[in-house]
PDB file of N, CA and C in Angstrom:
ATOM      1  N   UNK A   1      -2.193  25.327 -48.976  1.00  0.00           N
ATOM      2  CA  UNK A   1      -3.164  24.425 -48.404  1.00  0.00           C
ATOM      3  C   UNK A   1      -2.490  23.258 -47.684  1.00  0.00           C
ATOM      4  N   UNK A   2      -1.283  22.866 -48.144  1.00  0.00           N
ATOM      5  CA  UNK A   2      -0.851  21.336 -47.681  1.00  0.00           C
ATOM      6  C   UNK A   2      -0.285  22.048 -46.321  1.00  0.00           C
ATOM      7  N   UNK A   3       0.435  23.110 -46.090  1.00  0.00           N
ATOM      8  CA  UNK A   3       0.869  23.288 -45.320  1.00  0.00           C
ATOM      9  C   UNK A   3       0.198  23.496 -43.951  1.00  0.00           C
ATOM     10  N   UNK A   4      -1.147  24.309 -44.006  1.00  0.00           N
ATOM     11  CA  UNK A   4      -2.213  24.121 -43.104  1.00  0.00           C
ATOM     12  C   UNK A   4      -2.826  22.781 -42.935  1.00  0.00           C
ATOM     13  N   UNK A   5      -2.802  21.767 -43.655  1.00  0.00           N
ATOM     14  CA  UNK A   5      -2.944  20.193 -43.296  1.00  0.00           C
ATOM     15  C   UNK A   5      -1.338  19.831 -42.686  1.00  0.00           C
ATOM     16  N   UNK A   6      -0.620  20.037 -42.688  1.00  0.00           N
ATOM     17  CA  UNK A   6       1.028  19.645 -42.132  1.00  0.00           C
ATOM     18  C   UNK A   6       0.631  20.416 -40.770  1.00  0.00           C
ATOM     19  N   UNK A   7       0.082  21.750 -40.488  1.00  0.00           N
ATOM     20  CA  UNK A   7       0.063  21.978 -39.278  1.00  0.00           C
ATOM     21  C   UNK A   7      -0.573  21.478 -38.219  1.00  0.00           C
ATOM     22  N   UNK A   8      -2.147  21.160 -38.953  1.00  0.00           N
ATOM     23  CA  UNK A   8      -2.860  20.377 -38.510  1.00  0.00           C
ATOM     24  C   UNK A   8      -2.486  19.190 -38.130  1.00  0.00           C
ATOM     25  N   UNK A   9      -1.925  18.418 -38.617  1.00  0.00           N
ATOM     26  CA  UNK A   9      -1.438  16.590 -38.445  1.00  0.00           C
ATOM     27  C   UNK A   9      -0.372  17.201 -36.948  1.00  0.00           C
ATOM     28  N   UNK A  10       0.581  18.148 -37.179  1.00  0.00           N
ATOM     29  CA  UNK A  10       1.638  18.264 -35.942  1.00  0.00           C
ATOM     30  C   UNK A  10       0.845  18.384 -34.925  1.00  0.00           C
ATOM     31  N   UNK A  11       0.045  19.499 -34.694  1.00  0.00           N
ATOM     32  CA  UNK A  11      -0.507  19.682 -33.885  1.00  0.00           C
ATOM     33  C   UNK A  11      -1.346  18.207 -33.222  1.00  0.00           C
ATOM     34  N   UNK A  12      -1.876  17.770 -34.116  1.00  0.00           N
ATOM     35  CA  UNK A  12      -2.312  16.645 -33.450  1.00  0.00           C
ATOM     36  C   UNK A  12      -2.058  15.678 -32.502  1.00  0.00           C
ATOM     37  N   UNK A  13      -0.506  15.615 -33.783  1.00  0.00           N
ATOM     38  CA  UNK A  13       1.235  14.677 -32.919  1.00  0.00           C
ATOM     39  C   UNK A  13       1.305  14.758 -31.530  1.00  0.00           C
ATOM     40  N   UNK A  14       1.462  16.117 -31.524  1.00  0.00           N
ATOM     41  CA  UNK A  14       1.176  17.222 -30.184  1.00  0.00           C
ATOM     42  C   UNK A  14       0.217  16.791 -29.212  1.00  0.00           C
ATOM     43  N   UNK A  15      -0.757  16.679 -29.306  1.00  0.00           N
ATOM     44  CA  UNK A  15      -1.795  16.398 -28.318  1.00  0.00           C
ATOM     45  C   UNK A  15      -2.034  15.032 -27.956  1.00  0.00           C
ATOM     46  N   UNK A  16      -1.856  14.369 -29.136  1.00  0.00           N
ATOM     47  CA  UNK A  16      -1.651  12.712 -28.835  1.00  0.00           C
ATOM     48  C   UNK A  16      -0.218  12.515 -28.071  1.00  0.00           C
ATOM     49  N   UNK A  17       0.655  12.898 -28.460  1.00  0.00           N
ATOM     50  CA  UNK A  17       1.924  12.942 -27.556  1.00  0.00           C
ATOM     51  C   UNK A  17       1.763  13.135 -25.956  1.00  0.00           C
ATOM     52  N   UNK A  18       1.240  14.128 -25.782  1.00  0.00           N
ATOM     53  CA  UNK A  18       1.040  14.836 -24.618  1.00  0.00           C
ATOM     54  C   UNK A  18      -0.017  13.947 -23.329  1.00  0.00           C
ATOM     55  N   UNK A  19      -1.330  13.779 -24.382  1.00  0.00           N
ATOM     56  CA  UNK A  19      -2.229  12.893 -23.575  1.00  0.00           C
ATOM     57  C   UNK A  19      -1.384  11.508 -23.431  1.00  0.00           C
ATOM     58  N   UNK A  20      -0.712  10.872 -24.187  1.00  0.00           N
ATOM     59  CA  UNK A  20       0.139   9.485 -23.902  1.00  0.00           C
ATOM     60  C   UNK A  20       1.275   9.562 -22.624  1.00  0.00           C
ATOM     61  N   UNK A  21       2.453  10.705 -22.979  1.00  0.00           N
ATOM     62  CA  UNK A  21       2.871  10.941 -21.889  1.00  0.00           C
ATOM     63  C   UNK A  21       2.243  11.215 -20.564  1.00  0.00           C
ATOM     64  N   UNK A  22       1.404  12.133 -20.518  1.00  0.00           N
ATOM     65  CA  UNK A  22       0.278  12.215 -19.424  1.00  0.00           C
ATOM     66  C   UNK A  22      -0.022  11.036 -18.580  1.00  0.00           C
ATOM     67  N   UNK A  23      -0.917  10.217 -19.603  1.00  0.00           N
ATOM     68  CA  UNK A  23      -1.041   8.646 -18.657  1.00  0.00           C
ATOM     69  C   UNK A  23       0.176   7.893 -18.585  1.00  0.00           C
ATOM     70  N   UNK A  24       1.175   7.613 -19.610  1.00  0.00           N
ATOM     71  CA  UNK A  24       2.168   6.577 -18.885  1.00  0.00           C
ATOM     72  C   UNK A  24       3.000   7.559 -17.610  1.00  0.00           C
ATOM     73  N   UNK A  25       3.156   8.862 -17.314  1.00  0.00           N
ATOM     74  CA  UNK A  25       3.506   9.189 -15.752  1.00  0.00           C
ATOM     75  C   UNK A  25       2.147   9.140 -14.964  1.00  0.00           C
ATOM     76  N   UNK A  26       0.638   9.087 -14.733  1.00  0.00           N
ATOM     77  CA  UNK A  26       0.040   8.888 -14.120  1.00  0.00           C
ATOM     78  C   UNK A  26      -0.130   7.555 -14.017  1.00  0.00           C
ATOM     79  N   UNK A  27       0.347   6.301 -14.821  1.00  0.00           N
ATOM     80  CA  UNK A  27       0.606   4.890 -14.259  1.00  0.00           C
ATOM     81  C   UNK A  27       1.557   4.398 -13.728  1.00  0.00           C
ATOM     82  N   UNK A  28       2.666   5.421 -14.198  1.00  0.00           N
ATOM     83  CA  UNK A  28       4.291   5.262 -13.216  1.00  0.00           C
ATOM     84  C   UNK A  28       3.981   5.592 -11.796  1.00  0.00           C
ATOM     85  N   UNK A  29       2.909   6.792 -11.755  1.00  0.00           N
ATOM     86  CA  UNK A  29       2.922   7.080 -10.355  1.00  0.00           C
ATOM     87  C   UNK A  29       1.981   6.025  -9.745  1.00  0.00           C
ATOM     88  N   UNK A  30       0.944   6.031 -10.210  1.00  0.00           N
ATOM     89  CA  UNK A  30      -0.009   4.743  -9.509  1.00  0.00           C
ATOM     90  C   UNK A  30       1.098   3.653  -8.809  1.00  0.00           C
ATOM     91  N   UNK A  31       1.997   3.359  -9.823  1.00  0.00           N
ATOM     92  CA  UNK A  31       2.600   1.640  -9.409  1.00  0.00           C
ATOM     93  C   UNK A  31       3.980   2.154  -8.745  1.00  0.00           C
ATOM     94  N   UNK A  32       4.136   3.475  -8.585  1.00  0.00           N
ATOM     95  CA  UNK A  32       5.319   3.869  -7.535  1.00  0.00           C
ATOM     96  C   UNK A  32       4.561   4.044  -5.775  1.00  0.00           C
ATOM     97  N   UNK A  33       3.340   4.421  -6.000  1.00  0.00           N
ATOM     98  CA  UNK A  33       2.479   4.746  -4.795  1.00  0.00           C
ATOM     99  C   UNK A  33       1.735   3.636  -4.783  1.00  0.00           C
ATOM    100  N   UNK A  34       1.786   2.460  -5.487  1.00  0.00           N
ATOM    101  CA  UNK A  34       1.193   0.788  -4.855  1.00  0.00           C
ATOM    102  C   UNK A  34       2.531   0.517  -4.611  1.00  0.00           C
ATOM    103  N   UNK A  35       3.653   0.458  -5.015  1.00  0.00           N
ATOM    104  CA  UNK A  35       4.626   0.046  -3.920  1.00  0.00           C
ATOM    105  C   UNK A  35       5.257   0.407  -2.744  1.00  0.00           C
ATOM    106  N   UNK A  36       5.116   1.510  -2.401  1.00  0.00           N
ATOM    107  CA  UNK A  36       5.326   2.273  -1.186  1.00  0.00           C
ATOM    108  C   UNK A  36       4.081   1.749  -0.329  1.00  0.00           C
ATOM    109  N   UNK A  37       3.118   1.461  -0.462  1.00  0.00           N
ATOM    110  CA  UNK A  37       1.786   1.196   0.247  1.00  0.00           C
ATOM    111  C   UNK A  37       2.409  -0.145   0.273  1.00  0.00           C
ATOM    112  N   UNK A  38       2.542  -0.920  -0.131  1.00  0.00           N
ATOM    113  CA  UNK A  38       2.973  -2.326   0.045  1.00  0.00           C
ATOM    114  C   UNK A  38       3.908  -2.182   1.275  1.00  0.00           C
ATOM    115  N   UNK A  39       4.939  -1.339   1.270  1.00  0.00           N
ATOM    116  CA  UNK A  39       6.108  -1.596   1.687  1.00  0.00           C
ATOM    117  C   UNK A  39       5.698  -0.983   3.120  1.00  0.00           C
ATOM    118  N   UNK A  40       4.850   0.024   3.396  1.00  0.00           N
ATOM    119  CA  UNK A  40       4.468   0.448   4.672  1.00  0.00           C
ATOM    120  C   UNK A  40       3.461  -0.440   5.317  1.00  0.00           C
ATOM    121  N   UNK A  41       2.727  -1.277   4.895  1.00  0.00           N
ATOM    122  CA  UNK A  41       2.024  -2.415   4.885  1.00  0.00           C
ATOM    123  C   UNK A  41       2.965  -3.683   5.538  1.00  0.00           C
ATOM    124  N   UNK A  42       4.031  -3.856   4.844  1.00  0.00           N
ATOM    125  CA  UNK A  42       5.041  -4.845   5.551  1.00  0.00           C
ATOM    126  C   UNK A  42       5.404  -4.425   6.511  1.00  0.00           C
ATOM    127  N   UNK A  43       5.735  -3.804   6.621  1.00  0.00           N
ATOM    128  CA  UNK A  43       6.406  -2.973   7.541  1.00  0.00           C
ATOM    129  C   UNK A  43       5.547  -2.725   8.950  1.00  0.00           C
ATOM    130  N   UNK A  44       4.420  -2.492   8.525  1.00  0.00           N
ATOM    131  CA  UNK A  44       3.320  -1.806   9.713  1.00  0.00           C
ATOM    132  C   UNK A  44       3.055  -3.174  10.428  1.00  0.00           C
ATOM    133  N   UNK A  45       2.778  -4.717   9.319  1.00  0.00           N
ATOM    134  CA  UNK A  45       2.351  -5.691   9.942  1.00  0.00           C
ATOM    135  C   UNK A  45       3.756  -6.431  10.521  1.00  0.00           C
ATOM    136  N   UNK A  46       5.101  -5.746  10.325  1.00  0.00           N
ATOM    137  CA  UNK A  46       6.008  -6.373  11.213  1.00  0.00           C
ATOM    138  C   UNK A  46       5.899  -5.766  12.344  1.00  0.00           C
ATOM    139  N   UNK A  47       6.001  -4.778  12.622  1.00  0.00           N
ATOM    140  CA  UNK A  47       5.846  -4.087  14.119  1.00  0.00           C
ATOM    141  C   UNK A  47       4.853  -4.740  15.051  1.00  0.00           C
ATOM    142  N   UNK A  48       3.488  -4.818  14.382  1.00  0.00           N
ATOM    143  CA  UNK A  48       2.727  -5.286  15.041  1.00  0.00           C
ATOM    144  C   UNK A  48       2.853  -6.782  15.327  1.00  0.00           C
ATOM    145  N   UNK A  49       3.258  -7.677  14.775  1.00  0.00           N
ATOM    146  CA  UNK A  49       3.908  -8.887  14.951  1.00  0.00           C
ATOM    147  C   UNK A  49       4.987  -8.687  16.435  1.00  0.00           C
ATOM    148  N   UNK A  50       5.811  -8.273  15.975  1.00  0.00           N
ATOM    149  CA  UNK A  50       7.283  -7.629  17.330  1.00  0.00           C
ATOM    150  C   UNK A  50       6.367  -7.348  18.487  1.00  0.00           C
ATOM    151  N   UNK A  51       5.199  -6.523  18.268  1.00  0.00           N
ATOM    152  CA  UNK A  51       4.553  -6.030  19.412  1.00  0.00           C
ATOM    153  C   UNK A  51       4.146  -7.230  20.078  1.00  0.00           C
ATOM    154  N   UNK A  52       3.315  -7.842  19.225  1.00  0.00           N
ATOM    155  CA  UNK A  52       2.379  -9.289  19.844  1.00  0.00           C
ATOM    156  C   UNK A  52       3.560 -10.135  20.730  1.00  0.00           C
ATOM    157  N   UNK A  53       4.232 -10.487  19.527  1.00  0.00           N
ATOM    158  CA  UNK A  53       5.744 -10.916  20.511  1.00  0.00           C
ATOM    159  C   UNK A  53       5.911 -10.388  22.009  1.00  0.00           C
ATOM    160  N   UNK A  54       6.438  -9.609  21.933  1.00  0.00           N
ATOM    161  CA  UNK A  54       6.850  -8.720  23.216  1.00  0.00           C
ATOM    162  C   UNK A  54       5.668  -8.881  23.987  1.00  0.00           C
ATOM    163  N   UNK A  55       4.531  -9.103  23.367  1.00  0.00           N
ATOM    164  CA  UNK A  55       3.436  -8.425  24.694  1.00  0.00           C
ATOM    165  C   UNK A  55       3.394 -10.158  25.355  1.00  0.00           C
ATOM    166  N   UNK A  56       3.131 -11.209  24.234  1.00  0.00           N
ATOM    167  CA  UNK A  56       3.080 -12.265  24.588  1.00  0.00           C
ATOM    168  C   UNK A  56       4.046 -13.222  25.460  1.00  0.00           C
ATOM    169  N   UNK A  57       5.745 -12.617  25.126  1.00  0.00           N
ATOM    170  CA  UNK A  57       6.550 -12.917  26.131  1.00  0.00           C
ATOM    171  C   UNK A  57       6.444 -12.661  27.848  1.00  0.00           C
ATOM    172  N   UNK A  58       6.153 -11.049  27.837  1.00  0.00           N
ATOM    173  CA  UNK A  58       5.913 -10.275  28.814  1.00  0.00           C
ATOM    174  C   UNK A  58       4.578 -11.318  29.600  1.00  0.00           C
ATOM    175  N   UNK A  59       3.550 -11.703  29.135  1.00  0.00           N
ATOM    176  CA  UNK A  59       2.673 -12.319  29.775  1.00  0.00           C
ATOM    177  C   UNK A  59       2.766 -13.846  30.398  1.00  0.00           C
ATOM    178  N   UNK A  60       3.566 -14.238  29.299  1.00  0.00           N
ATOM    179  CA  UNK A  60       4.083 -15.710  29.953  1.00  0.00           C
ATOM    180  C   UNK A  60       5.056 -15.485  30.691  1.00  0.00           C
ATOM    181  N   UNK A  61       5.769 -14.811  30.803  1.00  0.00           N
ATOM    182  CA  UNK A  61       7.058 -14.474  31.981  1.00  0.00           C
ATOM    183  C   UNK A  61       6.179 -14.123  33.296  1.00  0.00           C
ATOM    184  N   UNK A  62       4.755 -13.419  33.477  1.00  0.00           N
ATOM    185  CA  UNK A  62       4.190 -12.806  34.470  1.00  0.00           C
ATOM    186  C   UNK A  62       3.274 -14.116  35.153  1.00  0.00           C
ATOM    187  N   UNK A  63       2.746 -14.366  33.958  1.00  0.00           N
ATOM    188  CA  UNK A  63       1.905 -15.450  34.285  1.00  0.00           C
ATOM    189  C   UNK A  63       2.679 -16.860  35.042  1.00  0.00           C
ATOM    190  N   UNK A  64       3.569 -17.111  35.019  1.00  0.00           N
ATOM    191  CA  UNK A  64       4.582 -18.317  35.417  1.00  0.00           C
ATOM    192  C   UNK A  64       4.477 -19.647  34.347  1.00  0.00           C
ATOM    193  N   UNK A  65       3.318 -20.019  33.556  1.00  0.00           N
ATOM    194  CA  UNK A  65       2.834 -21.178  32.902  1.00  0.00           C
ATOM    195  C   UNK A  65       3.229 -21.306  31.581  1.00  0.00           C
ATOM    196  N   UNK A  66       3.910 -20.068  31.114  1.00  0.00           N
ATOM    197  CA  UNK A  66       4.294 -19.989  29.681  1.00  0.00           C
ATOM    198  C   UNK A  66       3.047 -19.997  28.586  1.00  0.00           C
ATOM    199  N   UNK A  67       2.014 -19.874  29.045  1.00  0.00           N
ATOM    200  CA  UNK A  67       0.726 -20.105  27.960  1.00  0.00           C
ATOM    201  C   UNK A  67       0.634 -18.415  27.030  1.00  0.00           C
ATOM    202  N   UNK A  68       0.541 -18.424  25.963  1.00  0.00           N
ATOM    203  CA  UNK A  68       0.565 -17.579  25.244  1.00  0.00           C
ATOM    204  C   UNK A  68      -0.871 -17.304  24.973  1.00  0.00           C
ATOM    205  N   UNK A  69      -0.708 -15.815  24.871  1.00  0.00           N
ATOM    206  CA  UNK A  69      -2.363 -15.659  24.565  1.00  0.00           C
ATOM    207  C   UNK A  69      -2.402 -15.349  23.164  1.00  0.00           C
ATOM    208  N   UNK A  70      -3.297 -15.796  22.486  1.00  0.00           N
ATOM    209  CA  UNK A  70      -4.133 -15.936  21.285  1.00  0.00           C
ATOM    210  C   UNK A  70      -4.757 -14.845  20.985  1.00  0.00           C
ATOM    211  N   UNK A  71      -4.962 -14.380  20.202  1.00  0.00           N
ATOM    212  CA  UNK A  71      -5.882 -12.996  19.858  1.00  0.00           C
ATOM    213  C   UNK A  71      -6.999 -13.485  18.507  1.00  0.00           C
ATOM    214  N   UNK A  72      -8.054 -12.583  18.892  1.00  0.00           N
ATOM    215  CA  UNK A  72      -8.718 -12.522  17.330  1.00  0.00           C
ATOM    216  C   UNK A  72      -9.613 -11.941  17.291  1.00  0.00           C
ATOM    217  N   UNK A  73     -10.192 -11.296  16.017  1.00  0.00           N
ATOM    218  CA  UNK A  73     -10.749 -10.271  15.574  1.00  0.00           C
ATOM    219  C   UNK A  73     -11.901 -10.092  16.301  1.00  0.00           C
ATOM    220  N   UNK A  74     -12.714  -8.974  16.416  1.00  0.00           N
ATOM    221  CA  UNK A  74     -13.965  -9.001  17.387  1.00  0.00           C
ATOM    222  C   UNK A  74     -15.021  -8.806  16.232  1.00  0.00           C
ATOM    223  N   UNK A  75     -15.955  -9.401  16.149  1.00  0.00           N
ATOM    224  CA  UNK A  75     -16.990  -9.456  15.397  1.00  0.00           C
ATOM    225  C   UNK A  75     -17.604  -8.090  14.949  1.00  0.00           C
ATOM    226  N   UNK A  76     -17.827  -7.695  16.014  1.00  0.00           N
ATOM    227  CA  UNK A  76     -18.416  -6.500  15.987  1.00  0.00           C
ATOM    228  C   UNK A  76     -17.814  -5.261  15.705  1.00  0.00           C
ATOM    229  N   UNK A  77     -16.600  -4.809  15.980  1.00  0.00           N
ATOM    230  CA  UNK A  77     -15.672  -3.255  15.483  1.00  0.00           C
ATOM    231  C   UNK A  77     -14.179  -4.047  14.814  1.00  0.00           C
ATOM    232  N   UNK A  78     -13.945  -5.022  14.748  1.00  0.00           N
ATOM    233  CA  UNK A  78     -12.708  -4.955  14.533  1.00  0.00           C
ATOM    234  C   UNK A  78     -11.794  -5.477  14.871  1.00  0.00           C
ATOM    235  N   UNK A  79     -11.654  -4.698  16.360  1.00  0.00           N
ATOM    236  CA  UNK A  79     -10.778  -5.007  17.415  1.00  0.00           C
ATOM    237  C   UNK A  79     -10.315  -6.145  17.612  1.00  0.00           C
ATOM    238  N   UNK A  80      -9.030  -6.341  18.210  1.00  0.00           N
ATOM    239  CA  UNK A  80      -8.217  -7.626  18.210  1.00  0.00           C
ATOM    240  C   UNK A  80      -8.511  -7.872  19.639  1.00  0.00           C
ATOM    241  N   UNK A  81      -9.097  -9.266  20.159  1.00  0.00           N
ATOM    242  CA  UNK A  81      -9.813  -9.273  21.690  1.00  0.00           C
ATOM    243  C   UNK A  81      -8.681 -11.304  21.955  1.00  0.00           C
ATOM    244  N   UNK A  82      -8.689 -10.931  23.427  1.00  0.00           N
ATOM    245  CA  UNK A  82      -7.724 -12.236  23.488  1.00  0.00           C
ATOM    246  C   UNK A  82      -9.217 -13.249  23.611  1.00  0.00           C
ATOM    247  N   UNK A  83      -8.622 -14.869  23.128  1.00  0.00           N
ATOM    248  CA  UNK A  83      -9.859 -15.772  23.099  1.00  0.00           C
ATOM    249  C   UNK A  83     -10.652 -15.896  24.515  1.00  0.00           C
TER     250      UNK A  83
END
């Protein structure tokens, strides 16, 4: 009899083991795939920075006055619209 209660308790070990490991690698992965999203995020909003740059140089060099253009969000879709 004890021994079918000893199997029982392992087995249990077993499944509690398993479901624990389970979630601490499905929270390793969560916070490995929130930092990669972070990091393509930096990354995405440096380019676009460099871009604005570049586009904004390019316009004051064309324009002769050096005035930089301003951007901002458009109410309506989104879109980045100069003021």
């Amino acid at each position: 009899m004890w021994t079918a209660v000893w199997w029982g308790i392992g087995v249990l070990l077993v499944v509690i083991g398993y479901f624990a490991l389970r979630e601490l690698a499905m929270w390793i992965r969560a916070a490995v795939l929130w930092y990669w999203k972070v990091d393509e995020t930096v990354a995405l909003l440096a380019d676009i920075r460099d871009e604005l740059r570049a586009l904004n140089a390019r316009q004051a060099r064309e324009s002769g006055n050096g005035r930089v253009t301003q951007l901002r969000v458009s109410d309506s879709d989104g879109r980045f619209e100069p003021y």
